[in-house]
Protein backbone atom coordinates (compact mmCIF):
# COMPACT_ATOMS: atom_id res chain seq x y z
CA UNK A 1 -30.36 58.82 -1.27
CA UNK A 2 -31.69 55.34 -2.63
CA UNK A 3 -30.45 56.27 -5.97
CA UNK A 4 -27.27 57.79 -4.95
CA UNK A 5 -26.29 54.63 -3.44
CA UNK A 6 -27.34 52.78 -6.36
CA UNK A 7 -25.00 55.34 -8.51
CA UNK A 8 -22.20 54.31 -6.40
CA UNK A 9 -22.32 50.30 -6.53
CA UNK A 10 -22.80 50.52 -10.22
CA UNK A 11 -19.97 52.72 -10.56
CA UNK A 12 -17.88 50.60 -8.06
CA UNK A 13 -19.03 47.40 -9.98
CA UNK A 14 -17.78 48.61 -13.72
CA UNK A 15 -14.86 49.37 -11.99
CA UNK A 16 -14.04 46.52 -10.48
CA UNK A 17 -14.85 44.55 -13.80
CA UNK A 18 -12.91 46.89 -15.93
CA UNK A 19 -10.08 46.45 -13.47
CA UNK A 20 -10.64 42.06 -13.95
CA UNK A 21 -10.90 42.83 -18.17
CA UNK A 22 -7.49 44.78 -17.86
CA UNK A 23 -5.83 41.98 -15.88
CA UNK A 24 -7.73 39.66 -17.98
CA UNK A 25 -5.61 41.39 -20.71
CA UNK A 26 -2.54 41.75 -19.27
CA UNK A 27 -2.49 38.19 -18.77
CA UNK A 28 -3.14 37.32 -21.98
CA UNK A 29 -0.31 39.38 -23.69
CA UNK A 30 2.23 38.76 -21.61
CA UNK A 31 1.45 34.91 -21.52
CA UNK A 32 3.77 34.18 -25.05
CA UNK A 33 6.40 31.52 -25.10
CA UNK A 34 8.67 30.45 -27.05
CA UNK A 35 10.16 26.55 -27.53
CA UNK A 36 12.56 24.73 -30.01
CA UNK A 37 14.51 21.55 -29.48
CA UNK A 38 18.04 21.49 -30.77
CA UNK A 39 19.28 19.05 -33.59
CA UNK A 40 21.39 17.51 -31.05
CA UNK A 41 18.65 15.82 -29.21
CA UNK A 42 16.43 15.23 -32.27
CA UNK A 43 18.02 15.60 -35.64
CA UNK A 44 14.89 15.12 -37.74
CA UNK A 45 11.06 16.93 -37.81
CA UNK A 46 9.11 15.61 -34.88
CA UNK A 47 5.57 15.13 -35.14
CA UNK A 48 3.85 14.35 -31.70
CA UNK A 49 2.74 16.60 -28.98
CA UNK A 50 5.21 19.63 -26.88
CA UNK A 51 4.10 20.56 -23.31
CA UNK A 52 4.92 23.88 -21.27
CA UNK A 53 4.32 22.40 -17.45
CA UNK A 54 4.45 24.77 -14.42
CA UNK A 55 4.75 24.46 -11.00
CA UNK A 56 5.57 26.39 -7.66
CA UNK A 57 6.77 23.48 -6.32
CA UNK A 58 10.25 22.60 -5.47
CA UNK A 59 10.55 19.87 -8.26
CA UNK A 60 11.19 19.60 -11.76
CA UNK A 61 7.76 21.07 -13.25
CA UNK A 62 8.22 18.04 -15.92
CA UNK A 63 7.93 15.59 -13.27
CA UNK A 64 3.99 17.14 -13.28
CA UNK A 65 1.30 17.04 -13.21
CA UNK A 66 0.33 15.21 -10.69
CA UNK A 67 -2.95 13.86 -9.71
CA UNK A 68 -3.68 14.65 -6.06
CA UNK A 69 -1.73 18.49 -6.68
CA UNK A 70 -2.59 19.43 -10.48
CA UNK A 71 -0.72 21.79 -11.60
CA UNK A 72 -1.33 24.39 -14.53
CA UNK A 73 0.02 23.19 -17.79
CA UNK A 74 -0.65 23.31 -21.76
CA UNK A 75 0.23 21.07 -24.66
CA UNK A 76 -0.06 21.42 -28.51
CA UNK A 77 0.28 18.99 -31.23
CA UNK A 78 2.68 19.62 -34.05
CA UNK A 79 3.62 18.06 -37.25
CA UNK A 80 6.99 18.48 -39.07
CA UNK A 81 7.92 20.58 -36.31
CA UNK A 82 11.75 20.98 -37.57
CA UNK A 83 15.09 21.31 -35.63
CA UNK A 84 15.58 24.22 -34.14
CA UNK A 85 12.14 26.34 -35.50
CA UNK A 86 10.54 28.34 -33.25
CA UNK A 87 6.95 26.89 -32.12
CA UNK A 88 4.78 29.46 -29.85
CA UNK A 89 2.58 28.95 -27.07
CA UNK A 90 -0.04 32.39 -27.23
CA UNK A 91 -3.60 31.81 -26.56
CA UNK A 92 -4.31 32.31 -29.97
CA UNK A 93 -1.72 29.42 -30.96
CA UNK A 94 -4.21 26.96 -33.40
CA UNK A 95 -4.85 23.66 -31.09
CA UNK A 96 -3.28 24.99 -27.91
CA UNK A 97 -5.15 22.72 -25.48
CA UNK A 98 -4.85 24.07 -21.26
CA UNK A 99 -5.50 23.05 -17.63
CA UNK A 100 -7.07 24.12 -15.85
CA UNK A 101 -8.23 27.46 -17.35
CA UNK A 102 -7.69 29.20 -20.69
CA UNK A 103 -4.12 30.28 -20.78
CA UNK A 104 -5.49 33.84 -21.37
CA UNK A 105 -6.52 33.52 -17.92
CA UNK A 106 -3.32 32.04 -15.94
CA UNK A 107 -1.60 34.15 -14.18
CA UNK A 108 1.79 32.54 -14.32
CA UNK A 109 4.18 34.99 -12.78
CA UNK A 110 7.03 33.16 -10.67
CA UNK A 111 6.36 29.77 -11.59
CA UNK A 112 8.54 27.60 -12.85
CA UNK A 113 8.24 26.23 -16.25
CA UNK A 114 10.04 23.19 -18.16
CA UNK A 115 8.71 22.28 -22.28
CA UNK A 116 8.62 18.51 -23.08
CA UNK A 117 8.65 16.82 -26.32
CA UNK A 118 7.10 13.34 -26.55
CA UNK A 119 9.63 12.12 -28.65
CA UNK A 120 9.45 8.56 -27.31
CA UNK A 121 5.61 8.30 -28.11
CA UNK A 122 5.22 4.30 -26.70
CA UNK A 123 5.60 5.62 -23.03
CA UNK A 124 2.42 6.57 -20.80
CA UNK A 125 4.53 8.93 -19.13
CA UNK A 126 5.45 12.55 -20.10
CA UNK A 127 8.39 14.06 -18.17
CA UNK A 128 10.03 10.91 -17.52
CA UNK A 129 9.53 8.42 -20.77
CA UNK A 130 13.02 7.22 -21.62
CA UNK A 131 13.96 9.39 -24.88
CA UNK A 132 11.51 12.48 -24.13
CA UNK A 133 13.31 16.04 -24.61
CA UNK A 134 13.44 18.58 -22.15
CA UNK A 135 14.57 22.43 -21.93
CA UNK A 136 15.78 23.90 -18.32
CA UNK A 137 13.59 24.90 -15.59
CA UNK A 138 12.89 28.69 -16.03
CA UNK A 139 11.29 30.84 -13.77
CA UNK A 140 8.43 32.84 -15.29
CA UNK A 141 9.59 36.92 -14.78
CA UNK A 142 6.51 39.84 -13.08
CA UNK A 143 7.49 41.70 -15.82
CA UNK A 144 7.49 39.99 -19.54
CA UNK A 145 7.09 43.03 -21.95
CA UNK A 146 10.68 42.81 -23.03
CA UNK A 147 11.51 39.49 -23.74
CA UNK A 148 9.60 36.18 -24.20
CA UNK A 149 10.57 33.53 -22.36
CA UNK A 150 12.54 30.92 -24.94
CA UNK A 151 12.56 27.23 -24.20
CA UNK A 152 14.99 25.37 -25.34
CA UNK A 153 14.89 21.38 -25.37
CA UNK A 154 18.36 19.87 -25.22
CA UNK A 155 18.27 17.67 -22.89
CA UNK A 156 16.38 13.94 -23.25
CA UNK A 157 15.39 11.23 -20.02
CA UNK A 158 17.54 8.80 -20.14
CA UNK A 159 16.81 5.49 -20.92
CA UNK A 160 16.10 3.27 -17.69
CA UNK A 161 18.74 0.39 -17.05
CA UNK A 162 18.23 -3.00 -15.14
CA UNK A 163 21.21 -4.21 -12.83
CA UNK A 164 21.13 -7.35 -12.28
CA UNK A 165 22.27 -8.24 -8.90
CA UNK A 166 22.49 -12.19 -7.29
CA UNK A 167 18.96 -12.30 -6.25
CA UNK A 168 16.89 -10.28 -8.62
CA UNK A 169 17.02 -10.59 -12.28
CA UNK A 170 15.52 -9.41 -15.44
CA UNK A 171 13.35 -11.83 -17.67
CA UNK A 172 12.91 -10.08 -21.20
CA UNK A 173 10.92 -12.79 -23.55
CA UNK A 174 9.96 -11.61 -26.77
CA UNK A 175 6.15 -12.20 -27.93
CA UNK A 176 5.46 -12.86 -31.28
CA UNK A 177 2.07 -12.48 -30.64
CA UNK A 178 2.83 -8.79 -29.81
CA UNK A 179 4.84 -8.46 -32.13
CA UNK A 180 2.67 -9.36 -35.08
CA UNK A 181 -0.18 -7.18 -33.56
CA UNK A 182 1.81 -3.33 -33.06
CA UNK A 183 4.04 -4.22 -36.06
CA UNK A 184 7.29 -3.68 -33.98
CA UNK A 185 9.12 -6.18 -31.74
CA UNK A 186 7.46 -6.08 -28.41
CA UNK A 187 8.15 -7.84 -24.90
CA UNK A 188 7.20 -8.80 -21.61
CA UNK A 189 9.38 -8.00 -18.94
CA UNK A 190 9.87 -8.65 -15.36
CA UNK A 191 11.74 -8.41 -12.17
CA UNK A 192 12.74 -12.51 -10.79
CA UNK A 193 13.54 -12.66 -7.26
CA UNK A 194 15.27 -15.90 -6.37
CA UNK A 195 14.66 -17.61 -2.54
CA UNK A 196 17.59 -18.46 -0.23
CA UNK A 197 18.42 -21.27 -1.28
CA UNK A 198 18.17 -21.19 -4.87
CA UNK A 199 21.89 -21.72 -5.42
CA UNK A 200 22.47 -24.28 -2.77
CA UNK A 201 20.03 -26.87 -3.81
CA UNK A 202 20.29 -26.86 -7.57
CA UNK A 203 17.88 -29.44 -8.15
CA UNK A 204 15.25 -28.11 -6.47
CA UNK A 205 12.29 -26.37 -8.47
CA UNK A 206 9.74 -24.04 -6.63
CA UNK A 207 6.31 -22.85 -6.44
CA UNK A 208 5.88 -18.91 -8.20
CA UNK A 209 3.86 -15.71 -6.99
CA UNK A 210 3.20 -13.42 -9.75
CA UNK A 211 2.85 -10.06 -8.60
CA UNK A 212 1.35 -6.55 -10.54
CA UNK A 213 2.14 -3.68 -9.32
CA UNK A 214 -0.75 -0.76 -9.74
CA UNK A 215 -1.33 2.13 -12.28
CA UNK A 216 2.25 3.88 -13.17
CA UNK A 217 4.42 0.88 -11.57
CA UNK A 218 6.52 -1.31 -13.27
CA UNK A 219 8.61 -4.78 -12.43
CA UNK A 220 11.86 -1.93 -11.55
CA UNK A 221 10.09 -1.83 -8.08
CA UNK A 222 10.69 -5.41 -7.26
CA UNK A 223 14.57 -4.97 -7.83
CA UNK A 224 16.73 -5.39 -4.54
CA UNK A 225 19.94 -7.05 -3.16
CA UNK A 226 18.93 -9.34 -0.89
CA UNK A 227 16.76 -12.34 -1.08
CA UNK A 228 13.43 -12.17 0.45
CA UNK A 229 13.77 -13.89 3.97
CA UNK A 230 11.04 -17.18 4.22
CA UNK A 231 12.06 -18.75 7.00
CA UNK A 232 8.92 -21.30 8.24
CA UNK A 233 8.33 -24.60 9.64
CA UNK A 234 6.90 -25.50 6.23
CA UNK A 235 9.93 -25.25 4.21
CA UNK A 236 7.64 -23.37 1.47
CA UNK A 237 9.93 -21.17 -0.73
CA UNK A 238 9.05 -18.72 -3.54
CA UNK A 239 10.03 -17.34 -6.39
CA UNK A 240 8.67 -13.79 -6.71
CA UNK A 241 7.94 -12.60 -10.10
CA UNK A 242 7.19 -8.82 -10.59
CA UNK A 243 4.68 -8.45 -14.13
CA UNK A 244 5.48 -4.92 -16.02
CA UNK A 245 2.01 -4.10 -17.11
CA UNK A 246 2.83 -0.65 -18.43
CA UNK A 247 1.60 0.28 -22.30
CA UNK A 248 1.16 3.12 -24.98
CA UNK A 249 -2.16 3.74 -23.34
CA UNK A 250 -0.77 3.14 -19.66
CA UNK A 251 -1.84 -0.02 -17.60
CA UNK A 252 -2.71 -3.03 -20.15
CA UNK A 253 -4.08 -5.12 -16.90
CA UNK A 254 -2.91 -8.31 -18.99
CA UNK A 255 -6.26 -8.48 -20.80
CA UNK A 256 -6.86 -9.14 -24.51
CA UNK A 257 -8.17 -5.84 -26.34
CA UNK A 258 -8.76 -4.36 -29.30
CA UNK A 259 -6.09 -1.60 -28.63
CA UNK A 260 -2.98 -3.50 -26.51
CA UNK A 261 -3.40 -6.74 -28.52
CA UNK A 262 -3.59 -10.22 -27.18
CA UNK A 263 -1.10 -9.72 -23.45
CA UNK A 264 -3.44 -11.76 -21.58
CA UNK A 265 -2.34 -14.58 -24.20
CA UNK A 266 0.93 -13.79 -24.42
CA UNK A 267 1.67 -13.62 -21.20
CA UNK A 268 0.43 -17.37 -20.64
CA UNK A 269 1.02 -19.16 -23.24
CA UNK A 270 4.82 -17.51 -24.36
CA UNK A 271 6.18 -15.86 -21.19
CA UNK A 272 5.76 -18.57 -18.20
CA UNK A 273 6.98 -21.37 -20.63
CA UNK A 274 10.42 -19.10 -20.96
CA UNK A 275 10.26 -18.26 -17.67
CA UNK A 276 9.53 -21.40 -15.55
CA UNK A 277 12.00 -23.25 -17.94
CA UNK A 278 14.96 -20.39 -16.94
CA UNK A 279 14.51 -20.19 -13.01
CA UNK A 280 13.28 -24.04 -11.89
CA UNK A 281 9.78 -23.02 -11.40
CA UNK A 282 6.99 -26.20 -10.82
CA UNK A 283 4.83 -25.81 -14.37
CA UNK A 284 1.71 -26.36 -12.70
CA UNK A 285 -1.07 -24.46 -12.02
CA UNK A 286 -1.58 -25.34 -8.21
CA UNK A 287 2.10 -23.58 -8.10
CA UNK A 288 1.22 -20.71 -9.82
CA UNK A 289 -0.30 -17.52 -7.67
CA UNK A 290 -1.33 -14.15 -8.44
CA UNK A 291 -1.35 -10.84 -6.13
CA UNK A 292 -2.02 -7.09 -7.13
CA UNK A 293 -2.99 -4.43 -5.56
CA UNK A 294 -5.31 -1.45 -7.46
CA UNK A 295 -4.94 -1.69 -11.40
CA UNK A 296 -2.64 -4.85 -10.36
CA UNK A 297 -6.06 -5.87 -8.34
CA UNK A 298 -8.04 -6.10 -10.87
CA UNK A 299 -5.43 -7.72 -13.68
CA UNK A 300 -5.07 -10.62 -10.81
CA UNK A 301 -8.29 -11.06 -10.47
CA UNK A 302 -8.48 -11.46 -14.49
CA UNK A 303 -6.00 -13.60 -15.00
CA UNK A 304 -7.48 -15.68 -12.61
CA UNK A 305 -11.08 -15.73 -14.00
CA UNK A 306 -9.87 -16.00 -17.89
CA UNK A 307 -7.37 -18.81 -17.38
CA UNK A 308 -8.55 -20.70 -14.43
CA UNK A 309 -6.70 -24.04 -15.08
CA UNK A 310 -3.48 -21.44 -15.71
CA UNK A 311 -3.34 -20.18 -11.97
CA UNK A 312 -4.22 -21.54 -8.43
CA UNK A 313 -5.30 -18.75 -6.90
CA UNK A 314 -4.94 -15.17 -6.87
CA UNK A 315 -5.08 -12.73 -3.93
CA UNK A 316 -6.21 -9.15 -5.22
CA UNK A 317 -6.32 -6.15 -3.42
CA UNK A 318 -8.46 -2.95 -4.26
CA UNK A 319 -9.18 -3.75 -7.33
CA UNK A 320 -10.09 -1.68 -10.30
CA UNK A 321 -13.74 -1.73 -10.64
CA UNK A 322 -14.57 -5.62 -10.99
CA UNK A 323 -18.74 -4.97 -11.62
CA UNK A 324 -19.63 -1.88 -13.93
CA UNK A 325 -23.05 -1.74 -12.82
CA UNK A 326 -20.92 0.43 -10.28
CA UNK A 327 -17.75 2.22 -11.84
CA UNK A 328 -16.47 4.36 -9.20
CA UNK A 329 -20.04 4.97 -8.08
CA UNK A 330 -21.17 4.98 -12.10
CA UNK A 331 -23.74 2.79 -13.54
CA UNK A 332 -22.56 2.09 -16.73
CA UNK A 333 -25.48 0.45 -18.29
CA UNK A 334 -27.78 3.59 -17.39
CA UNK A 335 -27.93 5.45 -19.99
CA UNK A 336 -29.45 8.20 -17.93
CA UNK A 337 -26.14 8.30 -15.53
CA UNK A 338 -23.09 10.73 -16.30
CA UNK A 339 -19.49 10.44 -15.81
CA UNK A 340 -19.71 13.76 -14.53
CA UNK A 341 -22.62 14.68 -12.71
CA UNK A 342 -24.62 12.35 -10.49
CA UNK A 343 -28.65 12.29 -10.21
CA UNK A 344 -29.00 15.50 -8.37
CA UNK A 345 -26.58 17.31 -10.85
CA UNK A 346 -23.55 17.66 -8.25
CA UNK A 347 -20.29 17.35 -9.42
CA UNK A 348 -19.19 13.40 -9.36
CA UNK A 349 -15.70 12.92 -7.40
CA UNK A 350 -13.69 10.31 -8.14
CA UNK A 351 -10.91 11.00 -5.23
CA UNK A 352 -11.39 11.81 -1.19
CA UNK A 353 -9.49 11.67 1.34
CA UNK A 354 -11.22 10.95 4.69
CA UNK A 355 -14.65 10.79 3.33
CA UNK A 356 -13.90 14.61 1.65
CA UNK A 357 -13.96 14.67 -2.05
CA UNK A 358 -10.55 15.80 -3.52
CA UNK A 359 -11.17 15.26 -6.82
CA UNK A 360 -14.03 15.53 -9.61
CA UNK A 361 -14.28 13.21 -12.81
CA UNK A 362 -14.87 16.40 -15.02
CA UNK A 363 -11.62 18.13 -14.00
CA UNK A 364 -9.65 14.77 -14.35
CA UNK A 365 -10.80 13.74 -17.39
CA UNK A 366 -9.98 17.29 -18.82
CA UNK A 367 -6.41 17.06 -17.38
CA UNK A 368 -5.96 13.85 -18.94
CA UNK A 369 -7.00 14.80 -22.36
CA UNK A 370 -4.35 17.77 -21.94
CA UNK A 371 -2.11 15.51 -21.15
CA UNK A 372 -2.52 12.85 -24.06
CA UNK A 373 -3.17 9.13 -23.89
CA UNK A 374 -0.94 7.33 -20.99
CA UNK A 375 -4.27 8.49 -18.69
CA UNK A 376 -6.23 6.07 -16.19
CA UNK A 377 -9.23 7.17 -17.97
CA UNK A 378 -7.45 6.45 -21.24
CA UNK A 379 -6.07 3.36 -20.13
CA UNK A 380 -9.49 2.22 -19.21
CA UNK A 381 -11.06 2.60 -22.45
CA UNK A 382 -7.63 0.99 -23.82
CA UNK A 383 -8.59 -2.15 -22.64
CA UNK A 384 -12.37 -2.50 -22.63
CA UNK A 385 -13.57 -0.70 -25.69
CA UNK A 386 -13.25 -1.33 -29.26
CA UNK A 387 -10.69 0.70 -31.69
CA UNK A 388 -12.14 3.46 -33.42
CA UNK A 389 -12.02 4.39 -37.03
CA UNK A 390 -9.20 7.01 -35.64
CA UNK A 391 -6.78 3.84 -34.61
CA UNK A 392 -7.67 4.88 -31.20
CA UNK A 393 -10.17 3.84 -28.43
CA UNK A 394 -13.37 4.25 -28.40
CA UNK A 395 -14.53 6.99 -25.71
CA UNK A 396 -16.72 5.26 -23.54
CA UNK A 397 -18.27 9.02 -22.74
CA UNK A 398 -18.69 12.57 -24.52
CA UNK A 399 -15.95 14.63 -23.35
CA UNK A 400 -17.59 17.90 -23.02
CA UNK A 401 -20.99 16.44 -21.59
CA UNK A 402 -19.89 13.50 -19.52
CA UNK A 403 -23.27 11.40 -21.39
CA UNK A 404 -21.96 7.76 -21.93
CA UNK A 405 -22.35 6.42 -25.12
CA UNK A 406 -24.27 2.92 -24.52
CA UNK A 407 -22.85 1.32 -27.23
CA UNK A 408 -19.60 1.64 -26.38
CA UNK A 409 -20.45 0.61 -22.82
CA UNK A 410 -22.47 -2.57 -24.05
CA UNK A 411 -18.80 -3.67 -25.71
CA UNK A 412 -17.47 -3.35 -21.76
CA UNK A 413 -19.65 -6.31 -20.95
CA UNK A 414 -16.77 -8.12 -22.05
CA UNK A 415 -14.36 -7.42 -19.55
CA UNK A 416 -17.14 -6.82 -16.81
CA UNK A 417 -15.91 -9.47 -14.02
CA UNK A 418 -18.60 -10.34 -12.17
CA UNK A 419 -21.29 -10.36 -15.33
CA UNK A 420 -18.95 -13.00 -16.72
CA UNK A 421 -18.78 -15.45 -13.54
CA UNK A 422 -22.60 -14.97 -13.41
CA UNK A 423 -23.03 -15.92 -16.91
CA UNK A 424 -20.86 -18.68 -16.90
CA UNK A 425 -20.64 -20.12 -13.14
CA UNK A 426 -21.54 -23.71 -13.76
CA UNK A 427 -18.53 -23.91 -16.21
CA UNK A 428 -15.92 -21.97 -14.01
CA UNK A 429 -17.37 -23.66 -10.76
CA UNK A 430 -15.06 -26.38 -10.83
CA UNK A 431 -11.89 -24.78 -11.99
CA UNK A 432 -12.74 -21.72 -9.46
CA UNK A 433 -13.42 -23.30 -6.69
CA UNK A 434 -11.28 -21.54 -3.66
CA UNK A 435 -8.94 -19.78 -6.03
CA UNK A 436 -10.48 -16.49 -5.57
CA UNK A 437 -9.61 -13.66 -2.63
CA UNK A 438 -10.60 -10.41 -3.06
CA UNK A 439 -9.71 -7.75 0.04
CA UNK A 440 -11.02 -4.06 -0.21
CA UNK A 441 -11.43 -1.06 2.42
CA UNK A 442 -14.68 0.32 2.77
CA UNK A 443 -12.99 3.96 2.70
CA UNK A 444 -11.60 3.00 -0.78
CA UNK A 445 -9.76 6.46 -2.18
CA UNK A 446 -11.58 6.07 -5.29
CA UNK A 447 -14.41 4.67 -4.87
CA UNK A 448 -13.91 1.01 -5.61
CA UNK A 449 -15.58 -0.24 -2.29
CA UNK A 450 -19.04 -0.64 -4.54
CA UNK A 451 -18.29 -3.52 -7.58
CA UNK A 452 -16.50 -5.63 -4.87
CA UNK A 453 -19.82 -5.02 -2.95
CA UNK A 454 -21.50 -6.07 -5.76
CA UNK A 455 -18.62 -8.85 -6.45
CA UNK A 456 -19.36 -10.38 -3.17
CA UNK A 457 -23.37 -10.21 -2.93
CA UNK A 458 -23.07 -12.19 -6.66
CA UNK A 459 -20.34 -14.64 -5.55
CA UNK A 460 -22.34 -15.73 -2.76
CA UNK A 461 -25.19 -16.36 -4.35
CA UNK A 462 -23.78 -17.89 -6.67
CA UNK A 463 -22.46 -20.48 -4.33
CA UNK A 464 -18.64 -22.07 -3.93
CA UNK A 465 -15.90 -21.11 -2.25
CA UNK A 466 -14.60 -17.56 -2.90
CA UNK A 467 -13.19 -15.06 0.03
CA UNK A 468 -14.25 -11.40 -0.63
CA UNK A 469 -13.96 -8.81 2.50
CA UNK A 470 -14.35 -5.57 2.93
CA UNK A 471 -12.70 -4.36 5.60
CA UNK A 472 -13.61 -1.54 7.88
CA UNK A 473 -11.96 2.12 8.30
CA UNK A 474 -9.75 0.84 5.22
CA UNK A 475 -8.47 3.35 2.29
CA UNK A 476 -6.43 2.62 -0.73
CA UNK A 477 -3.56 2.30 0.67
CA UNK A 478 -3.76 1.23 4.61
CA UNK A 479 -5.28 -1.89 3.47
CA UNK A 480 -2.12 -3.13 2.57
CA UNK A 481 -1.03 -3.82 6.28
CA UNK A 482 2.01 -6.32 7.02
CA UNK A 483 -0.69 -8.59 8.75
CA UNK A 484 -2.17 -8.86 5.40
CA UNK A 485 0.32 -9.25 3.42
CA UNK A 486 1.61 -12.11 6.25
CA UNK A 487 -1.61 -13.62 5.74
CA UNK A 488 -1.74 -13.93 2.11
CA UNK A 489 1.62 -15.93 1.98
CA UNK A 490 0.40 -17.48 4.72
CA UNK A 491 -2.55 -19.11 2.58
CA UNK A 492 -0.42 -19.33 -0.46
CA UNK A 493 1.47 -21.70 1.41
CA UNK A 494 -1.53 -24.18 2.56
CA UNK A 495 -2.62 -23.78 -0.78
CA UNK A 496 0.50 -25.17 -2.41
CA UNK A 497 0.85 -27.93 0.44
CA UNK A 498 -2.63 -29.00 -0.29
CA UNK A 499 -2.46 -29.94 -3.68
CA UNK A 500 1.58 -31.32 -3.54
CA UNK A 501 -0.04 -34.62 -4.27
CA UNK A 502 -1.64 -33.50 -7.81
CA UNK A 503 1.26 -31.34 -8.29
CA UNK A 504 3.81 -34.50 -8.24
């Protein structure tokens, strides 16, 4: 009887794997596609990388993927792809990278699909980079024996235009510093919003916040037709500046690298001249603030600490990591810790939502190199680690593994926020003093709550005025509360009226 019933699970078991090898199979023949991009769009060979992106969502798949909802997508690099050849996505295709699985394994039936071309290869973005082809959304058919789905790209994003209206206005200033660096004429942009009564007292010259927005934002955000309303017994107005911080590699956080070139530098020594001469800004420091939230955080915060006698004070909130000892919960100088697994070998998330992990370094970082460089994880390395022989970044950590390389993170001393203000406090004492605010939840999304631990532990023994709190029950993004953000203008404002007499 023992043996009988033995008989039958085996039997039921090859079954049931035959049965997975045959749709294992089926999947993999009938996932073939087809793309080319018409002459009309691009009239010469394009060398760069094509995506097929699906979704089951209700939006355009190219608009994908996204972080929190990833998506199932593939990419594939070409070179002297011509107009109007046929290019095939099969998962035998030579290079075909996928996410999350194999595409032998995806079973793709009704989703939609869209292919992308990166024609406009200086954008982080995919789907919606200015100058990027397109095909129309198909729907992926049960039954694909007959005919394989063609893509056709024939469409291209168009490019993104500023309006100027009376109250917000785009600064353009071309850097030569930039410039000279990528080879190619390159500028700083940025959204101006003028105060009430900028056009009724003419002579009149005010005090500036400089504001950068996060990861994927840009100074479009800070566009609008009214002027901001700043009505207090002080009389303190503002002009609002919104920084674009977006790059090639995705957020350049206005620091000096290897890989963006010298932005930090640009930004203060050729775009505030051109700007504070244009708009009747005060060219003093003590009427110059910062404020960022997230990547924008932590490029405040650097700004700040790299050209203290540039800026009075900056206001930063959730900052990008600002002490690598803990990167999102990563010791970076270990060389025993892993990007993707932590000291008991579990998975390493590096997204929650209410305490629950949502997302996992590994998976992330293999989206992202799917997806090409305009990454977070890409943008990190971007900024803090030296170029490679390759022309690109160095990776800060083995792809497949998750092992850091250590020399790579010894070069991310340099940009490590708190190791510098340790290492040279008794220098920045006196231009520091009071000019730094750091606010972060202790629910941080992605796990940012531990440097500005670390931040504030150093900064106090250190000694000198400096505000860092962490603030209870607080995420990513219900930090930013309207009580906070009246209290930050709030101490702009004393800050500015304290130091009028230097400033005149």
């Amino acid at each position: 009887m023992i043996q009988q019933f033995r008989f039958c699970v085996l039997t039921l078991l090859w079954a049931f794997s035959l049965s997975l090898l045959v749709l294992a199979e089926s999947h993999a023949s009938e996932n073939t596609f087809q793309v080319r991009f018409a002459e009309s769009v691009h009239n010469q060979p394009f060398t760069g990388r094509v995506y097929l992106i699906f979704t089951r969502s209700q939006r355009e798949p190219r608009l994908g993927p996204s972080w929190f909802q990833p998506e199932m997508f593939l990419s594939r690099d070409v070179v002297n792809w011509q107009p109007g050849e046929i290019l095939d996505f099969t998962p035998k295709s030579k290079g075909l990278l996928s996410f999350p699985k194999p595409l032998s394994e995806m079973n793709l039936t009704k989703y939609r699909a869209q292919a992308v071309a990166r024609f406009n290869d200086l954008d982080p973005n995919v789907g919606t980079a200015p100058g990027n082809g397109f095909s129309q959304a198909l729907t992926i058919p049960a039954n694909r024996n007959q005919k394989t789905p063609l893509f056709i790209i024939d469409k291209l994003v168009p490019q993104k235009t500023y309006k100027n209206t009376r109250w917000s206005k785009l600064i353009k200033v071309r850097s030569a510093l930039l410039s000279e660096f990528h080879g190619r004429n390159t500028y700083l942009e940025a959204t101006v919003l003028l105060p009430q009564s900028y056009y009724l007292q003419n002579q009149r010259k005010y005090p500036m916040i400089y504001s950068i927005p996060g990861f994927g934002g840009d100074h479009f955000r800070g566009r609008r037709e009214t002027p901001v309303s700043e009505k207090n017994e002080d009389d303190v107005e503002f002009i609002r500046v919104f920084l674009n911080p977006k790059c090639r590699w995705g957020h350049h956080v206005f620091a000096d690298s290897a890989n963006n070139g010298p932005v930090g530098k640009a930004l203060t020594t050729e775009f505030l001249p051109e700007l504070e001469k244009t708009y009747r800004a005060i060219p003093h420091q003590r009427a110059r603030f910062l404020t960022g939230h997230s990547s924008g955080g932590w490029s405040s915060l650097w700004l700040q600490v790299t050209y203290p006698d540039t800026f009075g004070g900056t206001w930063s909130t959730a900052p990008d990591p600002v002490d690598f000892r803990d990167f999102q919960q990563i010791n970076l100088y270990d060389q025993n810790d892993n990007m993707y697994r932590d000291a008991s070998k579990q998975a390493r998330p590096i997204a929650r939502m209410k305490q629950s992990p949502i997302l996992w370094y590994e998976s992330f970082s293999k989206m992202e190199h799917v997806l090409g460089h305009g990454g977070q994880l890409r943008s990190f390395e971007a900024v803090f680690s030296p170029r490679g022989k390759d022309g690109a970044p160095m990776k800060l950590y083995d792809r497949k593994t998750g092992n850091i390389n250590p020399d790579v993170a010894e070069t991310w001393k340099a940009y490590d926020i708190r190791l510098i203000l340790e290492t040279n406090w008794i220098e920045l004492l006196p231009q520091l003093d009071g000019k730094i605010h750091v606010f972060m939840g202790d629910q941080d999304t992605f796990y940012l709550e531990g440097a500005t631990i670390l931040l504030k532990k150093s900064l106090a023994n250190l000694g000198g005025h400096a505000v860092v709190e962490i603030h209870p029950g607080k995420n990513h993004s219900s930090l930013i509360s309207k009580d906070l953000l009246l209290r930050i203008r709030k101490e702009m404002v004393q800050s500015f009226l304290k130091h009028q007499p230097e400033i005149k």
